[in-house]
C-alpha atoms as a PDB file:
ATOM      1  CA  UNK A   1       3.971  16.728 -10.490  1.00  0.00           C
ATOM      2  CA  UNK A   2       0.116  15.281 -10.640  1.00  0.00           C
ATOM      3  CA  UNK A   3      -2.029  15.382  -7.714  1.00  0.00           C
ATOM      4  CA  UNK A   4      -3.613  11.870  -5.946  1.00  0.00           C
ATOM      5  CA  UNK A   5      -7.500  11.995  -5.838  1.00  0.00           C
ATOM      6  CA  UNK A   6      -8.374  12.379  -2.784  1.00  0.00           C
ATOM      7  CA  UNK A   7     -11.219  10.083  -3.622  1.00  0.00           C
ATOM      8  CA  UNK A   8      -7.971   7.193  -3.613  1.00  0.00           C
ATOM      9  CA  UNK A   9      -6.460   8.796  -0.326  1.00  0.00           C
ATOM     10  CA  UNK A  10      -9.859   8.221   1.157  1.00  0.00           C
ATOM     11  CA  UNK A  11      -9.571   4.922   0.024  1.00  0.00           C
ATOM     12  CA  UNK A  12      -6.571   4.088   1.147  1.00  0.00           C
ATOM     13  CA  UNK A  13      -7.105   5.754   4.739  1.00  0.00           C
ATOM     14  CA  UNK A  14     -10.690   3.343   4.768  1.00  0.00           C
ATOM     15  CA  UNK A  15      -8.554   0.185   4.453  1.00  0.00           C
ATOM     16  CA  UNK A  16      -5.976   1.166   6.792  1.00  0.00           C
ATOM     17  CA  UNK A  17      -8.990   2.235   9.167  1.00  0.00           C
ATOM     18  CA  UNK A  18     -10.181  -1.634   8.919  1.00  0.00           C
ATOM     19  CA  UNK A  19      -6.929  -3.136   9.510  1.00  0.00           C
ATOM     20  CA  UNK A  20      -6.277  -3.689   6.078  1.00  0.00           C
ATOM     21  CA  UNK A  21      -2.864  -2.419   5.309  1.00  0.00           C
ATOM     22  CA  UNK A  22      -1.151  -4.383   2.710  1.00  0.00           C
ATOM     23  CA  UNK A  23      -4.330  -3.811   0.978  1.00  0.00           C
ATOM     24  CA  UNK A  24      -3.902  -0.112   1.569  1.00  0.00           C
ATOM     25  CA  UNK A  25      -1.012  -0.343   0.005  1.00  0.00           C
ATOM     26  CA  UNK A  26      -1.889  -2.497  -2.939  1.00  0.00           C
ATOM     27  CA  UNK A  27      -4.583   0.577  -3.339  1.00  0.00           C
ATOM     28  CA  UNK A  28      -1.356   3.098  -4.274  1.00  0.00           C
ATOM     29  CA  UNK A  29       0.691   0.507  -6.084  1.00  0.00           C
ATOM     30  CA  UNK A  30      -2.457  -0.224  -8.893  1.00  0.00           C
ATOM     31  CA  UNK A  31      -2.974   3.244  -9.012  1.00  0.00           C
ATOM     32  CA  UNK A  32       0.605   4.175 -10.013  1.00  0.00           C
ATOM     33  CA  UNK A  33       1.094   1.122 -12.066  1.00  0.00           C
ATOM     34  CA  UNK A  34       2.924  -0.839 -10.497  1.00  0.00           C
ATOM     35  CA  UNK A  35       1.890  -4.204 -10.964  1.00  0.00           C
ATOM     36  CA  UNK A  36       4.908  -6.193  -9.290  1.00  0.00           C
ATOM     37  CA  UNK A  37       4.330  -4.491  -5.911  1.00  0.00           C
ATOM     38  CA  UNK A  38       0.337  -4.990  -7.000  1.00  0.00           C
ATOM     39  CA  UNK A  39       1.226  -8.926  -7.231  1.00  0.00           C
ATOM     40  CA  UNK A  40       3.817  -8.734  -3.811  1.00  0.00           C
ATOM     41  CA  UNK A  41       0.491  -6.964  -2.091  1.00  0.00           C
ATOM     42  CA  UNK A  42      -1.450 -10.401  -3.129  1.00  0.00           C
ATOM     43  CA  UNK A  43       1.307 -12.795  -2.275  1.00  0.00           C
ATOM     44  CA  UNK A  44       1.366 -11.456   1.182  1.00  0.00           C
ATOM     45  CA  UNK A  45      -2.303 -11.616   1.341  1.00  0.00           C
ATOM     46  CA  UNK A  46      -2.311 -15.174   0.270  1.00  0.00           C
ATOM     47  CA  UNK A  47       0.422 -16.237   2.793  1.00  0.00           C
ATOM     48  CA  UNK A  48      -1.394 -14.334   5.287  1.00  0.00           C
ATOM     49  CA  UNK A  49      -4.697 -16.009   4.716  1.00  0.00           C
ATOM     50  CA  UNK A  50      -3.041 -19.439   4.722  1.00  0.00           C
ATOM     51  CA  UNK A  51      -0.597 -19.219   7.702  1.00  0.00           C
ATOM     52  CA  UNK A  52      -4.186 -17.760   9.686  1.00  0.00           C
ATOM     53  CA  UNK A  53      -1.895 -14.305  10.892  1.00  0.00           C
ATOM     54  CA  UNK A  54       0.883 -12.365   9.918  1.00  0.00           C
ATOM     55  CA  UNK A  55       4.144 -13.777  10.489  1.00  0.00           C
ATOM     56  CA  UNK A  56       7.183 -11.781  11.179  1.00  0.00           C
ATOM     57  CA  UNK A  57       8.600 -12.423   7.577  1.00  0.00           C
ATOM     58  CA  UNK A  58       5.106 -11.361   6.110  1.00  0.00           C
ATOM     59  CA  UNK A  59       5.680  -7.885   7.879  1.00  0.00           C
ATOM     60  CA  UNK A  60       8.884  -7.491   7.073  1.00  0.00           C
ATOM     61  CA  UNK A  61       7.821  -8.220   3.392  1.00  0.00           C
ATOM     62  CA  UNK A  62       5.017  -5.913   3.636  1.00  0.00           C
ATOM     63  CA  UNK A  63       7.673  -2.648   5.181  1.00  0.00           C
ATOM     64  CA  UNK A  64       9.918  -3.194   2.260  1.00  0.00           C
ATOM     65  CA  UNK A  65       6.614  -3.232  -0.307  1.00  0.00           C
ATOM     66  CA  UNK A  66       5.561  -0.653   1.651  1.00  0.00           C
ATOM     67  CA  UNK A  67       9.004   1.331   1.847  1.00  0.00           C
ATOM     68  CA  UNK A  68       8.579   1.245  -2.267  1.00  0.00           C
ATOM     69  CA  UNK A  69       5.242   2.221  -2.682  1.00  0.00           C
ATOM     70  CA  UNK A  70       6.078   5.403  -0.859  1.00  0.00           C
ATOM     71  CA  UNK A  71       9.489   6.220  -2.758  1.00  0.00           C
ATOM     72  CA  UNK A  72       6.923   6.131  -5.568  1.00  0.00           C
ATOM     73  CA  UNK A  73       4.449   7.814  -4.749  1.00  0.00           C
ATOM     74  CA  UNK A  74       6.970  10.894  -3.093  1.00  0.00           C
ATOM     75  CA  UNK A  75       8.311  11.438  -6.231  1.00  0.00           C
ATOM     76  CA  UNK A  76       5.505  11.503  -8.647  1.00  0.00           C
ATOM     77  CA  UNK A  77       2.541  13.314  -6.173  1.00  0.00           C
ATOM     78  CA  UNK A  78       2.367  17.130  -4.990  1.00  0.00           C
ATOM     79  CA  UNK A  79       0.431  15.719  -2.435  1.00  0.00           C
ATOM     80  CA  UNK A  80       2.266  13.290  -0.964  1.00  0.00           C
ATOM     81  CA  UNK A  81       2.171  14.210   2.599  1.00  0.00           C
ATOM     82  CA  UNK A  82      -1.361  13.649   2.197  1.00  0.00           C
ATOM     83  CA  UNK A  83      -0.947  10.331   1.281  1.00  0.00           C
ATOM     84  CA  UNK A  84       1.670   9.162   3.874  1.00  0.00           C
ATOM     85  CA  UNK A  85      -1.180  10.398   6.407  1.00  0.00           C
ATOM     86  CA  UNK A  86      -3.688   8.263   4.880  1.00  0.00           C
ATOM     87  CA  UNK A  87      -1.138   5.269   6.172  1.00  0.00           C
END
C-alpha cells in the first residue's frame, strides 16, 4: 500500500477548514486519478455557483462523490485514517 503526503492531507484539511469541501474532495480524487469524480467535483461547483448555495440534490451528489473518493482512497493508502480526519 503507498502512503498520502501529508503535504496533500494538509491540503485537503485547509479546504475543508475554509468551507470548501467538494473541493477537498476534488483534492483526493486528482491525486488518485480519478478524473470522473475530478469532473463530478466541478459540476457540483458549477451548479453551486449558479444556483448561489447548495441545494439538497447538490449535497446529496457531493456524499455519493464523496462516499467514492473514500472507498478509493481506503483501499490504496496505509494512511487512510489520516485522511478521513483531514475531512
Amino acid at each position: 500500500m503507498k502512503t498520502l503526503d501529508t503535504n496533500i492531507i494538509n491540503a485537503i484539511a485547509d479546504a475543508t477548514d475554509n468551507n470548501l469541501h467538494t473541493g477537498a474532495i476534488a483534492i483526493l480524487a486528482k491525486v488518485m486519478g480519478n478524473t470522473a469524480l475530478v469532473n463530478w467535483c466541478e459540476w457540483i461547483d458549477e451548479c453551486h455557483q449558479f444556483a448561489g448555495h447548495m441545494t439538497q440534490d447538490l449535497l446529496d451528489d457531493r456524499n455519493l462523490v464523496s462516499r467514492a473518493v473514500h472507498v478509493q482512497a481506503k483501499g490504496l493508502y496505509s494512511n487512510y485514517n489520516d485522511i478521513y480526519a483531514a475531512f
